[in-house]
PDB file of N, CA and C in Angstrom:
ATOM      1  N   UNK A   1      11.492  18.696  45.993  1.00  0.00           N
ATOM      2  CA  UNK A   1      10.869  17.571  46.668  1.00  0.00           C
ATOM      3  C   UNK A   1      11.928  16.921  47.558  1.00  0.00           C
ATOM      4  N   UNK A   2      11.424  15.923  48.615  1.00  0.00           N
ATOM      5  CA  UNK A   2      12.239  15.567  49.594  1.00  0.00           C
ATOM      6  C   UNK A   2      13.274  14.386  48.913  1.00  0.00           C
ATOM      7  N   UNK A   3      14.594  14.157  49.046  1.00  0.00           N
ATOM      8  CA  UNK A   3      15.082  13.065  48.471  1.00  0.00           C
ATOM      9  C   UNK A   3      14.673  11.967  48.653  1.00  0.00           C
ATOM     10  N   UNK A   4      14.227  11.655  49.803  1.00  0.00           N
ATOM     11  CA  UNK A   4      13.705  10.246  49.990  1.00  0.00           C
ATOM     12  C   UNK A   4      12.592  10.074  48.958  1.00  0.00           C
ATOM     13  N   UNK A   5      11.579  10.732  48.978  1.00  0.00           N
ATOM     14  CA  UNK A   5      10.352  10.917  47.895  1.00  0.00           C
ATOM     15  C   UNK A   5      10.842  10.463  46.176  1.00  0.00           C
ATOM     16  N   UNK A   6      11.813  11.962  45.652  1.00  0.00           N
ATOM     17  CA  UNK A   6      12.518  11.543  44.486  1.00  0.00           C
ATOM     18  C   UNK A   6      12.960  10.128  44.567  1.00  0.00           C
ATOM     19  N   UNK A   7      13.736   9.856  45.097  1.00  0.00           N
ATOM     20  CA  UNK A   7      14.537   9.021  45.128  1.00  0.00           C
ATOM     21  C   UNK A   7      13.008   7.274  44.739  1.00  0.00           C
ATOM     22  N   UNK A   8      12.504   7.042  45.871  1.00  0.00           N
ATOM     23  CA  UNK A   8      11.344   5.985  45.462  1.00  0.00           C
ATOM     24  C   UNK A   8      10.599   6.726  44.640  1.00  0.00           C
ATOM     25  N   UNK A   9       9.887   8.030  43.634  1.00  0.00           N
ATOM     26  CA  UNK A   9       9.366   8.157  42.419  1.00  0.00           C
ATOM     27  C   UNK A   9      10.607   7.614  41.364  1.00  0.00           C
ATOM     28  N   UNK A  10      11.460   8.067  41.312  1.00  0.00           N
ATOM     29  CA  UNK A  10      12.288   7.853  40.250  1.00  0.00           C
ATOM     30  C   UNK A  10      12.358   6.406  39.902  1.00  0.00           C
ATOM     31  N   UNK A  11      12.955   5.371  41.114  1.00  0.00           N
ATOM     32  CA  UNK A  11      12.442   4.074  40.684  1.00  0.00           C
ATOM     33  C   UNK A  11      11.717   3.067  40.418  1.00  0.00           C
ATOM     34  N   UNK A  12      10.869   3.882  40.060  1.00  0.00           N
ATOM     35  CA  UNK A  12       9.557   3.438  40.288  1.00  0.00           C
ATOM     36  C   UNK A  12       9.508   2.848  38.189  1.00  0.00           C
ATOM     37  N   UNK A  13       8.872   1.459  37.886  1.00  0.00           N
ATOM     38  CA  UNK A  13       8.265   1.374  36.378  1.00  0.00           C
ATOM     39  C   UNK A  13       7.088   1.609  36.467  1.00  0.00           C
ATOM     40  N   UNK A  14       6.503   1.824  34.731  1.00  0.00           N
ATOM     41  CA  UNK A  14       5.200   2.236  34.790  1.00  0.00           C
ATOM     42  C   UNK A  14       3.935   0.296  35.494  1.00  0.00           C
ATOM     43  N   UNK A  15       3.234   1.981  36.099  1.00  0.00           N
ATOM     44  CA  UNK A  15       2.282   0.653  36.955  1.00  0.00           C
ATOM     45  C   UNK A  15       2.639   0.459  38.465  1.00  0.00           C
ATOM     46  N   UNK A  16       4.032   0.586  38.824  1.00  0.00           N
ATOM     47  CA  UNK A  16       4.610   0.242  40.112  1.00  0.00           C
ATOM     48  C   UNK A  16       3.966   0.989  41.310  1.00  0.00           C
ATOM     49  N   UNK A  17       3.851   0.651  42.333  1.00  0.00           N
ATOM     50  CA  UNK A  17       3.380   1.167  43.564  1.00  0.00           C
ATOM     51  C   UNK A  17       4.427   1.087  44.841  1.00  0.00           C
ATOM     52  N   UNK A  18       5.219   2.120  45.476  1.00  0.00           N
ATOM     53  CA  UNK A  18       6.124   2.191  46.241  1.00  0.00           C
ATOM     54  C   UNK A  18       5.620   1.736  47.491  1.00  0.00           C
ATOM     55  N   UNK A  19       6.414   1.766  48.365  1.00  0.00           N
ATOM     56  CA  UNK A  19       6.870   1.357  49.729  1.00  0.00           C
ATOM     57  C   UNK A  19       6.259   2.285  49.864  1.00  0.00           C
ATOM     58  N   UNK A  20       5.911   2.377  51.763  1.00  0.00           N
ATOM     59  CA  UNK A  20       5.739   3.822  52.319  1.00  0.00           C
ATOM     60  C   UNK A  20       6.880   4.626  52.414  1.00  0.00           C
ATOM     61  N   UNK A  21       7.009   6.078  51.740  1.00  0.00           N
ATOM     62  CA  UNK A  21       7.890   7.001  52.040  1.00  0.00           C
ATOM     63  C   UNK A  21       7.808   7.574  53.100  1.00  0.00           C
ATOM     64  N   UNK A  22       8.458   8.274  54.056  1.00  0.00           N
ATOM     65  CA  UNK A  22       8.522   8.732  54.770  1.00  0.00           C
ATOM     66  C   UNK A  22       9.042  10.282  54.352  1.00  0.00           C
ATOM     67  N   UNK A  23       8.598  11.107  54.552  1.00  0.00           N
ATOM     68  CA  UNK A  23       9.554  12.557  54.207  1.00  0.00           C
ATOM     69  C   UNK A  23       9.341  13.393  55.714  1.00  0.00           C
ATOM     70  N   UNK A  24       9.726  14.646  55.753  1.00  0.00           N
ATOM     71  CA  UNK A  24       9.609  15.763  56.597  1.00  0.00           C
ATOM     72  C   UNK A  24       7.957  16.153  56.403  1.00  0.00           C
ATOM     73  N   UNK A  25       7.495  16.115  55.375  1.00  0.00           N
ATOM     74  CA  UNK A  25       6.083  16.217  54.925  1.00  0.00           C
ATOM     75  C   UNK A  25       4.788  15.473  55.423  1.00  0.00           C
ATOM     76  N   UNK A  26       5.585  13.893  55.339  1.00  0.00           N
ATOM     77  CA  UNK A  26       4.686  13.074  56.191  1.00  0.00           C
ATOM     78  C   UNK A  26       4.820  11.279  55.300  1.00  0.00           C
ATOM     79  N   UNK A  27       3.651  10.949  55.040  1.00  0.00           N
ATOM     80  CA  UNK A  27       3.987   9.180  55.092  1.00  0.00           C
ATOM     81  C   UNK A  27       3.290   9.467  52.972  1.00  0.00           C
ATOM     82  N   UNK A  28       3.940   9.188  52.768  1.00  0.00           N
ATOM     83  CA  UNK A  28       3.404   9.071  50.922  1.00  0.00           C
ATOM     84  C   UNK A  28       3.628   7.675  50.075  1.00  0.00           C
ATOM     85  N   UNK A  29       3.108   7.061  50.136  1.00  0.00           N
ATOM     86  CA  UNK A  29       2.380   6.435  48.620  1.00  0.00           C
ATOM     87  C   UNK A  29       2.479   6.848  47.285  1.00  0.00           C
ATOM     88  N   UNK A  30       3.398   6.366  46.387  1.00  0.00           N
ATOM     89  CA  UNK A  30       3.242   6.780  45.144  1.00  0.00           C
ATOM     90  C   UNK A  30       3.055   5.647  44.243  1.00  0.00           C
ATOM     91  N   UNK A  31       2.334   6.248  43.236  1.00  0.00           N
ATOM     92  CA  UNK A  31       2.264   5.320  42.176  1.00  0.00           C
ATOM     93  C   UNK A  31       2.753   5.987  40.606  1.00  0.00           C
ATOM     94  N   UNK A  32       3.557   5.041  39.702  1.00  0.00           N
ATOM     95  CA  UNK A  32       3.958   5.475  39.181  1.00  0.00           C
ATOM     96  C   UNK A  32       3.411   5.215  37.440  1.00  0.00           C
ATOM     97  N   UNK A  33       2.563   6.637  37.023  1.00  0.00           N
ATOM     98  CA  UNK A  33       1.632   6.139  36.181  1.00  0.00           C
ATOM     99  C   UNK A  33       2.019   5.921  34.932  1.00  0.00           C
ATOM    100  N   UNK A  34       3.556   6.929  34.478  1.00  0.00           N
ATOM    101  CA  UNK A  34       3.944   6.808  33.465  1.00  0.00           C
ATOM    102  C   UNK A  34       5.807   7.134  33.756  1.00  0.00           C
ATOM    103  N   UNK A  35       6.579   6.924  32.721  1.00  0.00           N
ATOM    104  CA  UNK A  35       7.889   7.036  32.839  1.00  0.00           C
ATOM    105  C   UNK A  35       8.300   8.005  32.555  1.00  0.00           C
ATOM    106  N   UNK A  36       9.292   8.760  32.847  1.00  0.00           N
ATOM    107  CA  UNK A  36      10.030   9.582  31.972  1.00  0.00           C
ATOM    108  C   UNK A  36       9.678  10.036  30.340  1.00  0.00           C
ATOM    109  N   UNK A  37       8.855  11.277  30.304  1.00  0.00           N
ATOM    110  CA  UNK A  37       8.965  11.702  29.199  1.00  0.00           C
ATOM    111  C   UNK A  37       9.311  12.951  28.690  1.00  0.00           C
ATOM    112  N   UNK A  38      10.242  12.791  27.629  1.00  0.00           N
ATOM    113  CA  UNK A  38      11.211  14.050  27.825  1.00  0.00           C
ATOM    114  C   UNK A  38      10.650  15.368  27.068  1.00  0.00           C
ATOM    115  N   UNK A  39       9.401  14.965  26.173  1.00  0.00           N
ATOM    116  CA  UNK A  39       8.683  15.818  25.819  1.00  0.00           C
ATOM    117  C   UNK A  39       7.803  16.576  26.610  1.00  0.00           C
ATOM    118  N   UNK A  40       7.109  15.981  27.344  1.00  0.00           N
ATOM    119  CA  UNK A  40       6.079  16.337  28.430  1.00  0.00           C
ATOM    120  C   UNK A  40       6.702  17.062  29.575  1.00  0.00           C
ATOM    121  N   UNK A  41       8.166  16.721  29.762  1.00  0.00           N
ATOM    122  CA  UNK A  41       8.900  17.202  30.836  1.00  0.00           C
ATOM    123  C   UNK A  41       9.453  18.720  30.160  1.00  0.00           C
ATOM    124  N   UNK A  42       9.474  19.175  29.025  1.00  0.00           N
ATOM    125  CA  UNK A  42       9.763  20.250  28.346  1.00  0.00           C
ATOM    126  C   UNK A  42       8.894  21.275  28.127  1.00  0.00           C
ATOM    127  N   UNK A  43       7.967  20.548  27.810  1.00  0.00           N
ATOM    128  CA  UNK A  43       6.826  21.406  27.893  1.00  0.00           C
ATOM    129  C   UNK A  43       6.295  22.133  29.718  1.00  0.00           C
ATOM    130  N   UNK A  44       6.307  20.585  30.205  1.00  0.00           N
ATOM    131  CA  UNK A  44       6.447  21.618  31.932  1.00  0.00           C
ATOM    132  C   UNK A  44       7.567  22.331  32.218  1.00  0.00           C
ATOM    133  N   UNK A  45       8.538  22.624  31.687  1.00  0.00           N
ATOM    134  CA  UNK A  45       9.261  23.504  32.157  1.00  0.00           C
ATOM    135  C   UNK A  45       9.078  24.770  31.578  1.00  0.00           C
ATOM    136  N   UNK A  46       8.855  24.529  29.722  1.00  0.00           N
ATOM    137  CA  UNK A  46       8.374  25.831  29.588  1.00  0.00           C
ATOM    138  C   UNK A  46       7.181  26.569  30.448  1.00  0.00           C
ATOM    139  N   UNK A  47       6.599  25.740  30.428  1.00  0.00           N
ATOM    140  CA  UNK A  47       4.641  26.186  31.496  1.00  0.00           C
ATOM    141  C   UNK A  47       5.485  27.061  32.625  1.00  0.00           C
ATOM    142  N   UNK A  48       5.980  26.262  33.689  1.00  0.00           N
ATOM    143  CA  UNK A  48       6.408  26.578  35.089  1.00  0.00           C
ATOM    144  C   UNK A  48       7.742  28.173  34.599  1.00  0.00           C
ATOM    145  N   UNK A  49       8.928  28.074  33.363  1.00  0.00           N
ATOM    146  CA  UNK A  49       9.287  29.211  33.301  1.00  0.00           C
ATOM    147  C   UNK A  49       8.203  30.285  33.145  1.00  0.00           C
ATOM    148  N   UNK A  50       7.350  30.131  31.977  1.00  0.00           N
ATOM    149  CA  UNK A  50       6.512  31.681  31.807  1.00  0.00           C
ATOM    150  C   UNK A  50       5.619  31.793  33.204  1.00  0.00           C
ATOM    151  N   UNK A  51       4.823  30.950  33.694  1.00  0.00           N
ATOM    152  CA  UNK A  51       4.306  31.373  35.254  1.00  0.00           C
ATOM    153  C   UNK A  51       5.444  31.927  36.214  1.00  0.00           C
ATOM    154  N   UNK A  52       6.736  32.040  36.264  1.00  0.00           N
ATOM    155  CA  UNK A  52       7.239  32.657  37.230  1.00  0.00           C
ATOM    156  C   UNK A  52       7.390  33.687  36.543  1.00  0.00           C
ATOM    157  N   UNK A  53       8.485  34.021  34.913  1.00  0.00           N
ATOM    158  CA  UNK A  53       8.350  35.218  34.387  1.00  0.00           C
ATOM    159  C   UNK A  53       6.917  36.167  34.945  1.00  0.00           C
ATOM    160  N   UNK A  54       5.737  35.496  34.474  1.00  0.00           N
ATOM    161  CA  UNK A  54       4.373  35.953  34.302  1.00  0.00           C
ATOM    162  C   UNK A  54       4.548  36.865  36.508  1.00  0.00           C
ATOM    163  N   UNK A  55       4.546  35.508  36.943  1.00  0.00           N
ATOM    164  CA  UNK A  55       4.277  36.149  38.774  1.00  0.00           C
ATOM    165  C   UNK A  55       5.702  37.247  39.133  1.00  0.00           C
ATOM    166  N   UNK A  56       7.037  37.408  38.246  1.00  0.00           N
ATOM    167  CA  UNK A  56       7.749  38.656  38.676  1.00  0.00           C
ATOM    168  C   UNK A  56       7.576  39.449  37.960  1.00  0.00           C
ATOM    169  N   UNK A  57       7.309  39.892  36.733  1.00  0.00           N
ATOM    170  CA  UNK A  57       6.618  40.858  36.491  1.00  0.00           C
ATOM    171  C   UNK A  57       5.127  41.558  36.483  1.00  0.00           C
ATOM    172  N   UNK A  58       4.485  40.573  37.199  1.00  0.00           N
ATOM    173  CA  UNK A  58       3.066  40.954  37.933  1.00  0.00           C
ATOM    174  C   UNK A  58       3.685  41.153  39.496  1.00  0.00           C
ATOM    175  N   UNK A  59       4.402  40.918  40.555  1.00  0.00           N
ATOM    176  CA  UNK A  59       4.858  42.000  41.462  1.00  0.00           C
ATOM    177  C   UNK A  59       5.692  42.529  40.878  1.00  0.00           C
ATOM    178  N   UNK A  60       6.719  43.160  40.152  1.00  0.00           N
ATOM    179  CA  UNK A  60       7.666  44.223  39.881  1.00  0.00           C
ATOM    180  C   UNK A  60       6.707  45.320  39.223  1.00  0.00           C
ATOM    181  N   UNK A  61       5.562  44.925  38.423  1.00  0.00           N
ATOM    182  CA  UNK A  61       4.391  46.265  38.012  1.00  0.00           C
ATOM    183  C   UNK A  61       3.732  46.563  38.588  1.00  0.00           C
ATOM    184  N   UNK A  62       3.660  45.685  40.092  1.00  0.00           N
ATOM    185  CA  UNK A  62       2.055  46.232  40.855  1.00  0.00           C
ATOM    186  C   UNK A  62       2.720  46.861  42.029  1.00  0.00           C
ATOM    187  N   UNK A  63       4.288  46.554  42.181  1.00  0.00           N
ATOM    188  CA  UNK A  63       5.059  48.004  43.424  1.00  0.00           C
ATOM    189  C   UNK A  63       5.399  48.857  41.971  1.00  0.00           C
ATOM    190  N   UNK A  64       5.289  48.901  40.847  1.00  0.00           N
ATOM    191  CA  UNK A  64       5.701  50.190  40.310  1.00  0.00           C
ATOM    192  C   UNK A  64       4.491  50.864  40.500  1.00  0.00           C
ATOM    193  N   UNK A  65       3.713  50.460  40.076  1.00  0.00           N
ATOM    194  CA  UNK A  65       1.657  51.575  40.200  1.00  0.00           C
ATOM    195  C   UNK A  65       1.823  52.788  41.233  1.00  0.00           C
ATOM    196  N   UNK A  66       1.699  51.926  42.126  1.00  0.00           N
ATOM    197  CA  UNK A  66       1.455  53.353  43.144  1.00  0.00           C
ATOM    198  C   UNK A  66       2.238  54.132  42.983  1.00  0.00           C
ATOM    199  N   UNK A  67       3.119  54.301  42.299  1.00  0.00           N
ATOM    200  CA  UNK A  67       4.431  55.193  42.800  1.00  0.00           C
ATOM    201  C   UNK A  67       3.960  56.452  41.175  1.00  0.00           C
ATOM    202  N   UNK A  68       3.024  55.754  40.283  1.00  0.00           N
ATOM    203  CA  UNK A  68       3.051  56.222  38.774  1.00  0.00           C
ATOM    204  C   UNK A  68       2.057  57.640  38.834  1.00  0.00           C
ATOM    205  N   UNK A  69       2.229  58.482  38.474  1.00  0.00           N
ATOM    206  CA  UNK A  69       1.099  59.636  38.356  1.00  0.00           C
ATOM    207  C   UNK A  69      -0.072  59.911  37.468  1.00  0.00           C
ATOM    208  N   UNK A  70      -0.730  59.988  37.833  1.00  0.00           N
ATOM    209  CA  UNK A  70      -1.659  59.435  37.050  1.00  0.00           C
ATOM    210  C   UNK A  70      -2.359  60.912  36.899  1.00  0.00           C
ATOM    211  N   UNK A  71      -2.078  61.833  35.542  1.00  0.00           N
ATOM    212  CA  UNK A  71      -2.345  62.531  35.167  1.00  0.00           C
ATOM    213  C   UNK A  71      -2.909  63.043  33.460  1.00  0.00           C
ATOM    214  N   UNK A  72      -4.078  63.207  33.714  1.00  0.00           N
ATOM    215  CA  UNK A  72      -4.759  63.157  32.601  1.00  0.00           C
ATOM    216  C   UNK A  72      -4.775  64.798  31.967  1.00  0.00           C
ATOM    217  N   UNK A  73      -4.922  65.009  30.792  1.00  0.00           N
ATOM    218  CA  UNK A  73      -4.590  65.856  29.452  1.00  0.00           C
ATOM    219  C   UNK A  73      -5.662  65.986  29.136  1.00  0.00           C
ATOM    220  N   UNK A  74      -6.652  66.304  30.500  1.00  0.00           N
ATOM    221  CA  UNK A  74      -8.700  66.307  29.833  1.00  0.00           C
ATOM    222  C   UNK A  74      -8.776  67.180  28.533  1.00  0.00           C
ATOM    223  N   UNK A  75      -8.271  68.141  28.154  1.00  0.00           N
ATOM    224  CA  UNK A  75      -8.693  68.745  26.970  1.00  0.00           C
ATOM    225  C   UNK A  75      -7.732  68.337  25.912  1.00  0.00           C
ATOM    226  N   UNK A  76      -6.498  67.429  25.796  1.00  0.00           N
ATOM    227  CA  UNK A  76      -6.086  67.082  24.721  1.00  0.00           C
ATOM    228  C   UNK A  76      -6.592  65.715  24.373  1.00  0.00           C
ATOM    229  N   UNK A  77      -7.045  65.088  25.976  1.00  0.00           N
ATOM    230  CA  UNK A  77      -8.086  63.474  25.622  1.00  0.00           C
ATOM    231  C   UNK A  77      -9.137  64.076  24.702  1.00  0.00           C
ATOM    232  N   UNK A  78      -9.966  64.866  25.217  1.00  0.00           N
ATOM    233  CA  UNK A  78     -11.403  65.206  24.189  1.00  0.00           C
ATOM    234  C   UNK A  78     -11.384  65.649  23.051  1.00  0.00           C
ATOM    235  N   UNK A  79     -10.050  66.093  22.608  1.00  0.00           N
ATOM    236  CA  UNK A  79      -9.807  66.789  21.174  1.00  0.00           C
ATOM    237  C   UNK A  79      -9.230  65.964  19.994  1.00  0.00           C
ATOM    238  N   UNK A  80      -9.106  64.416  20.728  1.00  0.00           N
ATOM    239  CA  UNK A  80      -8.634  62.923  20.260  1.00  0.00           C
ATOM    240  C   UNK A  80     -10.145  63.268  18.930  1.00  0.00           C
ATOM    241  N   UNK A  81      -9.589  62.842  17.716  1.00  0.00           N
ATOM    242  CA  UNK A  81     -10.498  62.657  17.024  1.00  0.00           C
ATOM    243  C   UNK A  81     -10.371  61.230  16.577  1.00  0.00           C
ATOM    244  N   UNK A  82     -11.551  60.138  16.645  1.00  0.00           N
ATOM    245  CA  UNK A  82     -10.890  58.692  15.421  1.00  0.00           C
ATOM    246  C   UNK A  82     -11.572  58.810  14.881  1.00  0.00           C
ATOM    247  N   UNK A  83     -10.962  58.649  13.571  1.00  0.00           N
ATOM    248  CA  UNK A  83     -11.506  58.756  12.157  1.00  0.00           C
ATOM    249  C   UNK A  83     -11.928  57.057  11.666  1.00  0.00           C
ATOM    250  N   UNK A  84     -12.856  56.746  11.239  1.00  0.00           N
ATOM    251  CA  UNK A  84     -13.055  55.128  10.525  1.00  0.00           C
ATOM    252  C   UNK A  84     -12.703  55.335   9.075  1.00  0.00           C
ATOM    253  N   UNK A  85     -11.782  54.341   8.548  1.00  0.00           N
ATOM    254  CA  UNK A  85     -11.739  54.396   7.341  1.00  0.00           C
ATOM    255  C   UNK A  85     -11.527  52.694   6.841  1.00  0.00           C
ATOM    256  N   UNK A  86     -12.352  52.006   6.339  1.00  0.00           N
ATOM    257  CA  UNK A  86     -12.831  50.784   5.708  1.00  0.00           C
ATOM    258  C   UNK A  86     -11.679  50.522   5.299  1.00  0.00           C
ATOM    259  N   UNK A  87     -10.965  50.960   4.555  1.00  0.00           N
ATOM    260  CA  UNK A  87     -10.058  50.433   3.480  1.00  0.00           C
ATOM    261  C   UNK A  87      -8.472  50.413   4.247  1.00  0.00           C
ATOM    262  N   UNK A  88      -8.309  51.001   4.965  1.00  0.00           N
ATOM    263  CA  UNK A  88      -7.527  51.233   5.782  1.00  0.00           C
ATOM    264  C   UNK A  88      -7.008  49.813   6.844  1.00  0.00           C
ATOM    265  N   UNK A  89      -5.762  49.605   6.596  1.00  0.00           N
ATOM    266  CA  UNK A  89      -5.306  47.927   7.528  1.00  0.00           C
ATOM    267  C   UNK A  89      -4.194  48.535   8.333  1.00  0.00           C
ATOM    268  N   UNK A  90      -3.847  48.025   9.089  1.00  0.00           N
ATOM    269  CA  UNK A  90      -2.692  48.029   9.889  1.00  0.00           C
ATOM    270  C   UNK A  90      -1.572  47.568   9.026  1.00  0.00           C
ATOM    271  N   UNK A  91      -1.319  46.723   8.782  1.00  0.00           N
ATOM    272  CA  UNK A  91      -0.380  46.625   7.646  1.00  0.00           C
ATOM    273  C   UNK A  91       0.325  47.747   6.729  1.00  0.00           C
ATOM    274  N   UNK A  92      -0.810  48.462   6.371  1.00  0.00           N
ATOM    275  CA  UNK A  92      -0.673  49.395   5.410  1.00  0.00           C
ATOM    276  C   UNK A  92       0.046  50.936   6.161  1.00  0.00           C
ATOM    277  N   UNK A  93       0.037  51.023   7.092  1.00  0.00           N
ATOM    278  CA  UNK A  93       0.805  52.072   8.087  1.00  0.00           C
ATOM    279  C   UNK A  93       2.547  51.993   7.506  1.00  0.00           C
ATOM    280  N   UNK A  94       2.731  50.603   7.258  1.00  0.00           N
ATOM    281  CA  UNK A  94       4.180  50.822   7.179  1.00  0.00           C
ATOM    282  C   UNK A  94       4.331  50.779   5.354  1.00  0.00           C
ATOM    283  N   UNK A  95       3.714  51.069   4.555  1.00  0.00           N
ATOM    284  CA  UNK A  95       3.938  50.561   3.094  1.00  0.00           C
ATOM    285  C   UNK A  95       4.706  51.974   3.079  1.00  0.00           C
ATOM    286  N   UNK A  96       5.204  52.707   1.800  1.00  0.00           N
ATOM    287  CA  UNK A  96       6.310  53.783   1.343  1.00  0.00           C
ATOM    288  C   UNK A  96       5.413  54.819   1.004  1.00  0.00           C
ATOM    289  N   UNK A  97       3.526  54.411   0.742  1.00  0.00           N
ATOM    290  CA  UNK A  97       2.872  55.438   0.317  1.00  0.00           C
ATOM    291  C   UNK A  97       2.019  55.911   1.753  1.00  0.00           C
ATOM    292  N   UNK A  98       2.270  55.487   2.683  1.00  0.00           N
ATOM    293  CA  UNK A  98       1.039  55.617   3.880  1.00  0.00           C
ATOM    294  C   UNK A  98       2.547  56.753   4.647  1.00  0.00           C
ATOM    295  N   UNK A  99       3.577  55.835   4.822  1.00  0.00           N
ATOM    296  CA  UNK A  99       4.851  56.484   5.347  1.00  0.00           C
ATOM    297  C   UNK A  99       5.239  57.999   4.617  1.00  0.00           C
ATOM    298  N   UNK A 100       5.437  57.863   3.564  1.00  0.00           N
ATOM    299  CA  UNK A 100       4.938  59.347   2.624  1.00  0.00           C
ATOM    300  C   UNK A 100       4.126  60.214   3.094  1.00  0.00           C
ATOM    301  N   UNK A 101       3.294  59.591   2.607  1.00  0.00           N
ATOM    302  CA  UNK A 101       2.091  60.674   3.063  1.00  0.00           C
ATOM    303  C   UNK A 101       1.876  61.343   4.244  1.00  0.00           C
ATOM    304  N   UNK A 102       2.959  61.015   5.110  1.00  0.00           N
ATOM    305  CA  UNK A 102       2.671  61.901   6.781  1.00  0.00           C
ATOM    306  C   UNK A 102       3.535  62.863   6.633  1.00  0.00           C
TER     307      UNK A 102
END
């Protein structure tokens, strides 16, 4: 943000209504609804880190795609058998008798 801007938000108490700012942006009005909170300000930073994580690895995977081959195993896809078994958890994949047994 423009310093002039920061600069009249920051001094601003709760309730206060600034001067006209002037920025490169144009003529702003602020009002200042609440103060400094250092919780709320943590939490937006976590938000704003995972949305950029989230937007560079949504372009760094969408220039990898095109480049990926996309080749399918039609007769080892169709020979995929899934079996249902009720009693059967995910959990249980890693116990010493499921691990055994393969």
């Amino acid at each position: 943000m423009a310093k002039a801007f920061e600069e009249a938000a920051f001094n601003l108490d709760n309730g206060e209504v600034s001067e006209v700012v002037e920025t490169e942006y144009g003529y702003h009005i602020i009002k200042c609804v609440s103060t400094f909170d250092i919780e709320q300000t943590q939490a937006n930073k976590v938000a704003i880190l995972k949305e950029r994580k989230d937007k560079v690895f949504e372009e760094t995977y969408n220039g990898y795609l095109p480049g990926l081959k996309k080749n399918l195993n039609k007769s080892l896809y169709e020979s995929i058998e899934v079996i249902s078994d009720e009693g059967l958890r995910t959990s249980d994949m890693f116990s010493e008798e499921y691990v055994g047994g393969l």
